[in-house]
C-alpha atoms as a PDB file:
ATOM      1  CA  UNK A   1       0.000   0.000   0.000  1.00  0.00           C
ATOM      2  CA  UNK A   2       1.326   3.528  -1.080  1.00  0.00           C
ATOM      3  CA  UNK A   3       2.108   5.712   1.840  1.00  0.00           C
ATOM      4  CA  UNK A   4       0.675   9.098   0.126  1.00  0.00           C
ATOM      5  CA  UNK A   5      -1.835   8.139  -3.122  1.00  0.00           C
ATOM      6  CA  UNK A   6      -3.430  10.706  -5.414  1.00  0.00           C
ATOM      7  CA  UNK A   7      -6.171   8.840  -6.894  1.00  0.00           C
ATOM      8  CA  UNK A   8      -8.029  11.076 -10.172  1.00  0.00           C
ATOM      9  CA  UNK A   9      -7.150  14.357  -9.162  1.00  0.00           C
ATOM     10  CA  UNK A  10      -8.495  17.408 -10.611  1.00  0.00           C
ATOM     11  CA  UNK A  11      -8.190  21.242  -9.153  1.00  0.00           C
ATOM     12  CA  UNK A  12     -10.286  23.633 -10.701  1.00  0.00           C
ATOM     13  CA  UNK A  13     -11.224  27.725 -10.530  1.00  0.00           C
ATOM     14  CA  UNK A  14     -13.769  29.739 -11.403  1.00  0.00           C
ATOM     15  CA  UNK A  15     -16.800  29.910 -12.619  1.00  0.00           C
ATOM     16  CA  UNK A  16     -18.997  26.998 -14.841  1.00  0.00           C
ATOM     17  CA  UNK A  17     -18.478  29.530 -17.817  1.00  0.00           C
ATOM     18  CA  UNK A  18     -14.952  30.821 -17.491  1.00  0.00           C
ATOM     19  CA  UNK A  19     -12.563  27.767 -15.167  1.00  0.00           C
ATOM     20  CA  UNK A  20      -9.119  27.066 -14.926  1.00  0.00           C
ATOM     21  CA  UNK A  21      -7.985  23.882 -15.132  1.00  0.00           C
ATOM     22  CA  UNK A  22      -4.761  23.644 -12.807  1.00  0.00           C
ATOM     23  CA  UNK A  23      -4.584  19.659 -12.619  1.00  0.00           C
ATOM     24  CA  UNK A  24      -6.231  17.240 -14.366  1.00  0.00           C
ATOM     25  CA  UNK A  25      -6.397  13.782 -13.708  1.00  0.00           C
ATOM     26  CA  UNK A  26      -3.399  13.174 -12.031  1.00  0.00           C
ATOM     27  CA  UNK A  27      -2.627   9.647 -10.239  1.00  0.00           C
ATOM     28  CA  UNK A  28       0.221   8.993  -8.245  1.00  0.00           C
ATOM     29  CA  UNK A  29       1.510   6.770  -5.332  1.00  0.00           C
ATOM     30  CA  UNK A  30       4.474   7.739  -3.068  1.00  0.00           C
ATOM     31  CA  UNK A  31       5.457   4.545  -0.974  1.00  0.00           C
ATOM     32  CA  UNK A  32       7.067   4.665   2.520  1.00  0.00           C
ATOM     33  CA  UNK A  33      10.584   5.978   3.213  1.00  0.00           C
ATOM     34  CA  UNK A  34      10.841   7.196  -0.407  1.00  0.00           C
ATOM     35  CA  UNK A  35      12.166  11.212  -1.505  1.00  0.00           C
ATOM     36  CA  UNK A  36       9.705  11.962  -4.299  1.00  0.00           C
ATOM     37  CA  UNK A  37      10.400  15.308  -6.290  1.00  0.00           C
ATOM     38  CA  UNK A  38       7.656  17.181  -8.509  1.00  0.00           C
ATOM     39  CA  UNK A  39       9.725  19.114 -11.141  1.00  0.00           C
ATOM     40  CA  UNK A  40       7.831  21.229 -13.889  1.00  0.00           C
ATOM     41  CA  UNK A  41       7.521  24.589 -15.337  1.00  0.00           C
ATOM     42  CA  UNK A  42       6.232  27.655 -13.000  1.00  0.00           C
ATOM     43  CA  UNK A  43       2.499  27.578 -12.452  1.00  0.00           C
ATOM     44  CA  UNK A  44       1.688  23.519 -13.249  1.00  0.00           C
ATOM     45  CA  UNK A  45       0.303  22.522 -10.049  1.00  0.00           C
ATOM     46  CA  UNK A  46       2.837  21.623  -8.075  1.00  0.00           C
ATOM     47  CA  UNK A  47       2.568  23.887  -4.793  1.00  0.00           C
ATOM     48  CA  UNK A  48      -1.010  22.974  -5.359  1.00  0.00           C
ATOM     49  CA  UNK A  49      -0.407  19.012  -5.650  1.00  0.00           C
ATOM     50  CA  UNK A  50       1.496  19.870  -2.445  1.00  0.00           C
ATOM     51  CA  UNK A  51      -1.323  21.850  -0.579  1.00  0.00           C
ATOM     52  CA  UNK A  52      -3.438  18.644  -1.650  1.00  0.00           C
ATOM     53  CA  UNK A  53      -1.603  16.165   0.252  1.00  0.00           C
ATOM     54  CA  UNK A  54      -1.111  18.607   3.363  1.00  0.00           C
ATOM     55  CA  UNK A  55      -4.578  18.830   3.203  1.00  0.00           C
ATOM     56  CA  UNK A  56      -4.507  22.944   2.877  1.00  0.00           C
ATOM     57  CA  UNK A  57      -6.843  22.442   0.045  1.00  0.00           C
ATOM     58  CA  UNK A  58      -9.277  19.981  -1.004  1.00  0.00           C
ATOM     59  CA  UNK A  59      -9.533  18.888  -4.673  1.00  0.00           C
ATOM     60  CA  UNK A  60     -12.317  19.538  -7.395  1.00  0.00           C
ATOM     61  CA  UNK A  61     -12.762  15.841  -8.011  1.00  0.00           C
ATOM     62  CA  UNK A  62     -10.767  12.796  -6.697  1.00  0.00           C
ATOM     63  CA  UNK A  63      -9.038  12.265  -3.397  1.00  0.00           C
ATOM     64  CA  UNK A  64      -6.343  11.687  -1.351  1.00  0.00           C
ATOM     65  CA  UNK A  65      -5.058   9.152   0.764  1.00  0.00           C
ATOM     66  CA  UNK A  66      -2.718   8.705   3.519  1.00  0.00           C
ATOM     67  CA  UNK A  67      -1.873   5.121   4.506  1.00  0.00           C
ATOM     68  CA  UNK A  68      -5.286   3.924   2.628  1.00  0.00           C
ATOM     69  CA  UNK A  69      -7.541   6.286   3.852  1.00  0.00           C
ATOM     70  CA  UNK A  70      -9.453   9.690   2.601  1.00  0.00           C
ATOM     71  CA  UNK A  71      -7.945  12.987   3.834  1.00  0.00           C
ATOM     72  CA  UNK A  72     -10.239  16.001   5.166  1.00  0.00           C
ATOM     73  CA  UNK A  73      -8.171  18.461   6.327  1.00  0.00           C
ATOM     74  CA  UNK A  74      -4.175  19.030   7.728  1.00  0.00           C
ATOM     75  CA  UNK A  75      -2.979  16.436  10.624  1.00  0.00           C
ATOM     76  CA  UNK A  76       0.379  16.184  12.498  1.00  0.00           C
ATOM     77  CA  UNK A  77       1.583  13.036  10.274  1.00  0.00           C
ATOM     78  CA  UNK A  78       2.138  15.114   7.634  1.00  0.00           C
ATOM     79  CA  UNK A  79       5.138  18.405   8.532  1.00  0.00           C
ATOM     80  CA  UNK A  80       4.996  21.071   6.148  1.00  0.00           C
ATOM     81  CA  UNK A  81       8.027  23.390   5.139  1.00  0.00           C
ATOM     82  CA  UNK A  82       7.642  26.749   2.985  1.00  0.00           C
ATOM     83  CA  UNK A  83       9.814  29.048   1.192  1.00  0.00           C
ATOM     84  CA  UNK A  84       8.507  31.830   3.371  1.00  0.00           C
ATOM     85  CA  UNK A  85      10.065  29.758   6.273  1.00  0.00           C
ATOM     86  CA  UNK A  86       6.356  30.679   8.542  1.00  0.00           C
ATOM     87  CA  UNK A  87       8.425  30.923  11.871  1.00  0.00           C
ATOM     88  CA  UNK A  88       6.981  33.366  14.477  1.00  0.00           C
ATOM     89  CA  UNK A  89       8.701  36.624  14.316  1.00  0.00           C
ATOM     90  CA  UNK A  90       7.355  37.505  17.968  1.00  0.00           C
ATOM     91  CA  UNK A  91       9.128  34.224  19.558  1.00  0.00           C
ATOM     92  CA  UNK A  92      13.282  33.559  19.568  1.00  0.00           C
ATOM     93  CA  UNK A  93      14.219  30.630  17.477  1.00  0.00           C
ATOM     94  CA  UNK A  94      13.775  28.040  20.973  1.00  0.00           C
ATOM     95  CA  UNK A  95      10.631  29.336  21.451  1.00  0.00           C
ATOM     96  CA  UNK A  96       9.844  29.080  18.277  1.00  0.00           C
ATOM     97  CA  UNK A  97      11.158  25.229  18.511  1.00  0.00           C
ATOM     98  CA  UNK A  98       9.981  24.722  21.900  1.00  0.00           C
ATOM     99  CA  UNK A  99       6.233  25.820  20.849  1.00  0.00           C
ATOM    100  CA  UNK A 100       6.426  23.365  18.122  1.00  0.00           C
ATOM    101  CA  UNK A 101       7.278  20.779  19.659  1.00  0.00           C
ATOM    102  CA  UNK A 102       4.743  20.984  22.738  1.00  0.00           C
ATOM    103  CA  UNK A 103       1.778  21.720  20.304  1.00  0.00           C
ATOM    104  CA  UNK A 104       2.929  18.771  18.134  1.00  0.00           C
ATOM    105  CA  UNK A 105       3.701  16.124  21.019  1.00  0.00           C
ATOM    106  CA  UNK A 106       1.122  16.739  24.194  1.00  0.00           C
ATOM    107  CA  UNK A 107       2.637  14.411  26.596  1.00  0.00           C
ATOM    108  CA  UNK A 108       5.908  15.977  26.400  1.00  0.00           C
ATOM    109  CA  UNK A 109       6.972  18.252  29.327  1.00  0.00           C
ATOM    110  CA  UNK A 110       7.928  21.937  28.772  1.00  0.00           C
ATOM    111  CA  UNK A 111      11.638  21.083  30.556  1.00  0.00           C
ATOM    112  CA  UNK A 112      11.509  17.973  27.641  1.00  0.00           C
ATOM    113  CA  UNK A 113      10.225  20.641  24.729  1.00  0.00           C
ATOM    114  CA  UNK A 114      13.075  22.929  25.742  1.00  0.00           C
ATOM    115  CA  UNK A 115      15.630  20.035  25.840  1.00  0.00           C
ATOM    116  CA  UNK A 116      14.287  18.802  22.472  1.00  0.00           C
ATOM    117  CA  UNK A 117      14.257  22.384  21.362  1.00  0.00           C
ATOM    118  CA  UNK A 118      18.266  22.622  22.135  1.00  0.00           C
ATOM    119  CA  UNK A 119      19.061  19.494  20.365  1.00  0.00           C
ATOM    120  CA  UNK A 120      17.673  20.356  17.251  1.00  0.00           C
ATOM    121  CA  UNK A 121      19.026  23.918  17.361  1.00  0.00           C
ATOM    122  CA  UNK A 122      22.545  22.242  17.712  1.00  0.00           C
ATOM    123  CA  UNK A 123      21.922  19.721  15.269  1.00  0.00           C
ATOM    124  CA  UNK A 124      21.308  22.724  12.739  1.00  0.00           C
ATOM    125  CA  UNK A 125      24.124  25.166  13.745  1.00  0.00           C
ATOM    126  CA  UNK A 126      22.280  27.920  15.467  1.00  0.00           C
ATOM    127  CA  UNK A 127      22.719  26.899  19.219  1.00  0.00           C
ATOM    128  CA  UNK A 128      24.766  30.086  19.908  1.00  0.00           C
ATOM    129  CA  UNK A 129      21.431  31.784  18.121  1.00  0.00           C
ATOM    130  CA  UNK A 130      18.814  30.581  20.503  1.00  0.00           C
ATOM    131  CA  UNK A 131      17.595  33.705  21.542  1.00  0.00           C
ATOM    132  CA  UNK A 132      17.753  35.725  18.379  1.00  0.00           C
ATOM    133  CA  UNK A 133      14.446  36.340  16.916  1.00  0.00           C
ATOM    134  CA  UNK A 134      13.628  35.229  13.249  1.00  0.00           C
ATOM    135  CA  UNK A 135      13.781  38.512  11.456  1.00  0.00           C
ATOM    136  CA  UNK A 136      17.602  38.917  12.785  1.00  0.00           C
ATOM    137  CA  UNK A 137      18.693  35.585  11.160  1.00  0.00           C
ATOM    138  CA  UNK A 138      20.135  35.140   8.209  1.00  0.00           C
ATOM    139  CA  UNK A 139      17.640  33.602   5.227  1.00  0.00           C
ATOM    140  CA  UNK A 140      19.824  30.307   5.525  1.00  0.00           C
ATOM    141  CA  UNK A 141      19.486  30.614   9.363  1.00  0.00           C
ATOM    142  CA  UNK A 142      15.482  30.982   9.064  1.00  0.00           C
ATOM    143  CA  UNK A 143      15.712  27.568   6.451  1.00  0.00           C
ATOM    144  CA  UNK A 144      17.565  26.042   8.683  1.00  0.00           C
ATOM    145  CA  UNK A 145      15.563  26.670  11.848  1.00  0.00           C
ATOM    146  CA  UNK A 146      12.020  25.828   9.521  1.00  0.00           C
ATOM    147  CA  UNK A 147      13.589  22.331   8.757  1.00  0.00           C
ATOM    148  CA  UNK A 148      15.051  21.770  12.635  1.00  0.00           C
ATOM    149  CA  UNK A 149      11.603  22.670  13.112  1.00  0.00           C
ATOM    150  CA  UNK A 150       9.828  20.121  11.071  1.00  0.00           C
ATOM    151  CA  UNK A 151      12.039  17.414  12.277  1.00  0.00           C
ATOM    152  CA  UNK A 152      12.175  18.200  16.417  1.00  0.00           C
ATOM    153  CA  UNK A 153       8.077  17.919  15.483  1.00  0.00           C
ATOM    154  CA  UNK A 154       8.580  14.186  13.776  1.00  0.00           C
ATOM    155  CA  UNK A 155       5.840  13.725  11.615  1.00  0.00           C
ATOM    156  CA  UNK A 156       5.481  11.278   9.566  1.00  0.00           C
ATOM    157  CA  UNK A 157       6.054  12.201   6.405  1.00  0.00           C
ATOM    158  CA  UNK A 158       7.521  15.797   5.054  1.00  0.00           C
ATOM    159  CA  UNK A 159       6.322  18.498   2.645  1.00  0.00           C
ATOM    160  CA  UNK A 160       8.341  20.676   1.357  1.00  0.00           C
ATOM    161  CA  UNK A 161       7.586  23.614  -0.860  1.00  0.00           C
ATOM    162  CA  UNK A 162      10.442  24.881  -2.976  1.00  0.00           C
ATOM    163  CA  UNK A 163      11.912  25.099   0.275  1.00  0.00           C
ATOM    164  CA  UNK A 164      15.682  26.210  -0.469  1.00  0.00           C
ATOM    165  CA  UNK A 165      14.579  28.581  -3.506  1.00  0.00           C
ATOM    166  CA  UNK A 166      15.341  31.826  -2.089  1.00  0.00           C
ATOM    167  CA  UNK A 167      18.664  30.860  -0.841  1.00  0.00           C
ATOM    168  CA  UNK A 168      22.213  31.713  -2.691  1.00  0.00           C
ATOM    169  CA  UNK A 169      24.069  29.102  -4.226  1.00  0.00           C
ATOM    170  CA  UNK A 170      26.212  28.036  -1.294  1.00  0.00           C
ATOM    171  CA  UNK A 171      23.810  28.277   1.209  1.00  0.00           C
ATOM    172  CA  UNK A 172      21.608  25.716  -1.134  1.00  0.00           C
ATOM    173  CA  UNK A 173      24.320  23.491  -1.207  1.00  0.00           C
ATOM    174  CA  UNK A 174      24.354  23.765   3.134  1.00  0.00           C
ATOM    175  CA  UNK A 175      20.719  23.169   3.292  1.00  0.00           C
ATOM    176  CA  UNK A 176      20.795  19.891   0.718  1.00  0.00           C
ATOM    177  CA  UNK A 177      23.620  18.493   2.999  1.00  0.00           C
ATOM    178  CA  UNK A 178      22.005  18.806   6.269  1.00  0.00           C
ATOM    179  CA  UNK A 179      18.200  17.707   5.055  1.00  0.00           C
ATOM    180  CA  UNK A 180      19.891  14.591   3.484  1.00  0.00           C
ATOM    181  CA  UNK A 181      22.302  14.091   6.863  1.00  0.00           C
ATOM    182  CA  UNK A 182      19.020  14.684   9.319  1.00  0.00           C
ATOM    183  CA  UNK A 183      16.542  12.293   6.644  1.00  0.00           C
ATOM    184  CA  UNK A 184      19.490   9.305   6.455  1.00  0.00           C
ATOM    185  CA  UNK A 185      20.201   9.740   9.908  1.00  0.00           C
ATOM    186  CA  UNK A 186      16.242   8.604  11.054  1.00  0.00           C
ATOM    187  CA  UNK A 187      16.125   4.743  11.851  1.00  0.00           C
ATOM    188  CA  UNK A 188      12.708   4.847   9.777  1.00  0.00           C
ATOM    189  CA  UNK A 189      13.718   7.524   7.350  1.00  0.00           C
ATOM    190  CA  UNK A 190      10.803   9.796   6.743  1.00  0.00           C
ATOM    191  CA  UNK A 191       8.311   9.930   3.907  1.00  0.00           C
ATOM    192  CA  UNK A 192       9.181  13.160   1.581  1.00  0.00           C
ATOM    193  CA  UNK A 193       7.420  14.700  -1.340  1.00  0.00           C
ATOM    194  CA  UNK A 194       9.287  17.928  -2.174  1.00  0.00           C
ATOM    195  CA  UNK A 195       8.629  20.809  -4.987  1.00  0.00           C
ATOM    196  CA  UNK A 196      11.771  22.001  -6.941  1.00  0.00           C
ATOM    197  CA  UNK A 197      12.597  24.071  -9.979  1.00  0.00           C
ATOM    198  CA  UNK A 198      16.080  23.004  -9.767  1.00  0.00           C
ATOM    199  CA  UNK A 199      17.151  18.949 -11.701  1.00  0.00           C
ATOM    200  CA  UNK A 200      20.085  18.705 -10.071  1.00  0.00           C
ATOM    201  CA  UNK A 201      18.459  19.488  -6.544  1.00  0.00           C
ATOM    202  CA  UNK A 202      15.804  16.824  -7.562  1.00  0.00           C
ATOM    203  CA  UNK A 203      18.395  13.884  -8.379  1.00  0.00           C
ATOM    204  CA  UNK A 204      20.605  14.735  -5.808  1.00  0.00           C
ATOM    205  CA  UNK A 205      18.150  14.347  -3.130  1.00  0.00           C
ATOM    206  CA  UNK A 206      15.019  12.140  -4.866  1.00  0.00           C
ATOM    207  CA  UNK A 207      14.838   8.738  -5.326  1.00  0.00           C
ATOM    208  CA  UNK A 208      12.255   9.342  -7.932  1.00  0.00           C
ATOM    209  CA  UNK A 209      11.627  12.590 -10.030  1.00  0.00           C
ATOM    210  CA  UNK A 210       7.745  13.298 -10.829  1.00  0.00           C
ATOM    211  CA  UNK A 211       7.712  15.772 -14.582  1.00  0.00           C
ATOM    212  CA  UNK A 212       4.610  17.609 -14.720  1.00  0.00           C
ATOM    213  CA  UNK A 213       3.312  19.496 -17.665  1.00  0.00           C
ATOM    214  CA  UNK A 214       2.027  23.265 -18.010  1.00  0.00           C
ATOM    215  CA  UNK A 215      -1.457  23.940 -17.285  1.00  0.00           C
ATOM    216  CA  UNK A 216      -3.395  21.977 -16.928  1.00  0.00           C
ATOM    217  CA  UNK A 217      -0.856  19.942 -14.883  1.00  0.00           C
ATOM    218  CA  UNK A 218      -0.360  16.526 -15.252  1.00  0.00           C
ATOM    219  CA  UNK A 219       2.214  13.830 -15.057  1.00  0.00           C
ATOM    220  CA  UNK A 220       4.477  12.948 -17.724  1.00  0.00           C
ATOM    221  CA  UNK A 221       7.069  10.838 -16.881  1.00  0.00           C
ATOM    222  CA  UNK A 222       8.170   9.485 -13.404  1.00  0.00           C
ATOM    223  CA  UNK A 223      11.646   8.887 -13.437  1.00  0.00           C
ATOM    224  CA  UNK A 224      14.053   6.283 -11.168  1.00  0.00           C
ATOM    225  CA  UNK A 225      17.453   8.327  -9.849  1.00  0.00           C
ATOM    226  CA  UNK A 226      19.422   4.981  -9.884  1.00  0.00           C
ATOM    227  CA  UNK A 227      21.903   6.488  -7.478  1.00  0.00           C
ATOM    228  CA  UNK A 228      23.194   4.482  -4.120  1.00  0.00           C
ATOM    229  CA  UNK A 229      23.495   6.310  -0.910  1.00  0.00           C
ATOM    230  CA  UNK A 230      25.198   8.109   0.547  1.00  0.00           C
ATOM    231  CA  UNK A 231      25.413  10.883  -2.384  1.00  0.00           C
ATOM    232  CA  UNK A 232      28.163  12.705  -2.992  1.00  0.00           C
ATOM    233  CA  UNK A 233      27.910  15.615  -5.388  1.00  0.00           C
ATOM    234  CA  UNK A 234      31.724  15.913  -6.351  1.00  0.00           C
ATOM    235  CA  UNK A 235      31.000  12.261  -7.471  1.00  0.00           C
ATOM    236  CA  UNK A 236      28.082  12.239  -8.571  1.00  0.00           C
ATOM    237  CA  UNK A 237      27.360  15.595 -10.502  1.00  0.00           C
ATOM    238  CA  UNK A 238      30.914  14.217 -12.966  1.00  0.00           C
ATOM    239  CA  UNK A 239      29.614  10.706 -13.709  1.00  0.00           C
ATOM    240  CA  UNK A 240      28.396   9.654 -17.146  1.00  0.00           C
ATOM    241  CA  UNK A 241      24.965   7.955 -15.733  1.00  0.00           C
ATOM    242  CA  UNK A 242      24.608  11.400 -13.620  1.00  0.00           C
ATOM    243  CA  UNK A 243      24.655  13.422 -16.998  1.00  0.00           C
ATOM    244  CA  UNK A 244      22.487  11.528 -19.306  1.00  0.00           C
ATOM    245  CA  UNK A 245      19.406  11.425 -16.465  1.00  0.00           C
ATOM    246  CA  UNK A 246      20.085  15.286 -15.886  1.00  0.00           C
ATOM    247  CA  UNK A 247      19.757  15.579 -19.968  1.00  0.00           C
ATOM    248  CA  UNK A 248      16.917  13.273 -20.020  1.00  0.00           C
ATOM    249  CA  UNK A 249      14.908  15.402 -17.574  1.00  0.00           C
ATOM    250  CA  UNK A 250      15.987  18.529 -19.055  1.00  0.00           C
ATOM    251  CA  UNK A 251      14.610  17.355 -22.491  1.00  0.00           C
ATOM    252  CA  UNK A 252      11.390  16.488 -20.744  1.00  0.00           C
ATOM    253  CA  UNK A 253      11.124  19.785 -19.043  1.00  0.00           C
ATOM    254  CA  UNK A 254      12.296  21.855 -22.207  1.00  0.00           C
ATOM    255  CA  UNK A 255      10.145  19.669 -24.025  1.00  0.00           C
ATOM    256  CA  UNK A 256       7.213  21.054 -21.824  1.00  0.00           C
ATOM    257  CA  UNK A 257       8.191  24.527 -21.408  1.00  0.00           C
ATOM    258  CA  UNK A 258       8.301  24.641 -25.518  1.00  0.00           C
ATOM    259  CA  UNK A 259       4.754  23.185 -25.387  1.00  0.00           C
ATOM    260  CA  UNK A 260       3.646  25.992 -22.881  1.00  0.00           C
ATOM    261  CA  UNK A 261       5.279  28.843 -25.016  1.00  0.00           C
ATOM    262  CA  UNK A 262       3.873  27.440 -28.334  1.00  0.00           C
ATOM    263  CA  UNK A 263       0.350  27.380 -26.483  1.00  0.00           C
ATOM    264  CA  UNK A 264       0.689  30.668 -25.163  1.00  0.00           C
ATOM    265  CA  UNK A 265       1.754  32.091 -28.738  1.00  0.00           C
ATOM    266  CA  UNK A 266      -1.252  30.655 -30.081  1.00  0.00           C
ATOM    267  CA  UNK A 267      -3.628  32.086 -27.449  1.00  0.00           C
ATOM    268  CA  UNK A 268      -2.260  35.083 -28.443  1.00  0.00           C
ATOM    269  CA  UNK A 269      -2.493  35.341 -32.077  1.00  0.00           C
ATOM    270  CA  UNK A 270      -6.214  33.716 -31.744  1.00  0.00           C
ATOM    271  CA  UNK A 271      -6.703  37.368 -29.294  1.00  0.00           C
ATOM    272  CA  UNK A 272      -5.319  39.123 -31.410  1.00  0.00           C
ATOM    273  CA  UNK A 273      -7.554  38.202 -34.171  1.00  0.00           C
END
């Protein structure tokens, strides 16, 4: 049984006489323990696949399911991450930590929250930041706080949206590194469907990559990353096999994003007639 199943999905907006289409009929199953990345052009769906299975939104037709059954609404098995990082400006990055964790796990003690708070903040980096409030952090220091976050909570399965997107180039690199060290790291590792613009991102991290077309989005191709871990990206980003998936799901997405500008060109000419 797939962990996370989208089962004849369609999201649509508007009215009967003017609606978007913004996915249509899409079916997939993401099993347990596996890194599943949607990759596809800006505005196919994805962020809203994602708000699907958090449970955020509910879908025009079909359904989702968690471990076999129907979801209504958001629960604590699934963690969500943003690119806006959604940390509490009024609360120090403990607090922020420690509030998390004690609205996540009840029976924990506020002397355990704070101790489970610490831990996490070391296992990021930011112990020496523990009382600095969010909007005197760094944007790599707010990432990296949202994901201690998300894993001090331990739910069962993580959604992340595009979360590393507004960081430079070397702070990405940090953030891939320590969300691949904290997911391998789990005796049970995690359940994780995660949004990304970026191919080598996705087959760094994935184990499979999900291509979705333009609007209306739907999937194209679900690709196998092939790759053994531990993943090393001085190895791994030089090695023949690395470079012909990377070109194969560049094709796919150029393929796509040709599509998109060829329909767009043709909505326009028809307008302009």
């Amino acid at each position: 049984m797939a962990r996370i199943g989208l089962k004849d999905i369609i999201v649509s907006y508007g009215k009967n006489g003017s609606r978007t289409v913004a996915l249509d009929n899409v079916n997939l199953d993401v099993s347990d323990g596996q890194f599943v990345s949607l990759i596809g052009p800006s505005g196919c769906g994805k962020s809203t696949l994602l708000d699907l299975v958090a449970g955020l939104r509910k879908p025009t037709n079909g359904y989702v399911e968690v471990d076999g059954f129907e979801i209504n609404g958001p629960g604590p098995d699934r963690g969500v991450v943003f690119q806006d990082y959604s940390l509490f400006p009024w609360m120090s990055a403990l607090e922020n930590l420690r509030f998390a964790i004690e609205h996540s796990q009840e029976k924990t003690t506020k002397e355990q929250c704070l101790a489970k708070a610490g831990r996490y903040l070391e296992l990021v980096g930011l112990s020496k930041f523990s009382d600095k409030y969010p909007g005197t952090l760094s944007g790599g220091m707010r990432q990296r706080l949202a994901i201690a976050r998300m894993f001090a909570m331990n739910p069962e399965m993580f959604l992340m949206d595009e979360p590393f997107g507004a960081l430079d180039s070397l702070n990405r690199a940090f953030m891939q590194d320590l969300l691949t060290h904290l997911w391998s790291r789990d005796k049970e590792r995690k359940t994780v469907l995660f949004v990304t613009h970026d191919v080598d991102e996705a087959i760094l991290l994935s184990d499979k990559v999900v291509v979705m077309t333009p609007t209306p989005g739907r999937i194209k191709e679900v690709v196998d990353v092939p790759f053994p871990r531990p993943r090393r990206r001085q190895n791994l980003f030089t090695s023949q096999d690395y470079i012909i998936l990377r070109s194969k799901l560049l094709s796919r997405f150029s393929e796509e994003m040709q599509e998109d500008l060829a329909k767009q060109e043709n909505e326009l000419i028809t307008w302009s007639i």
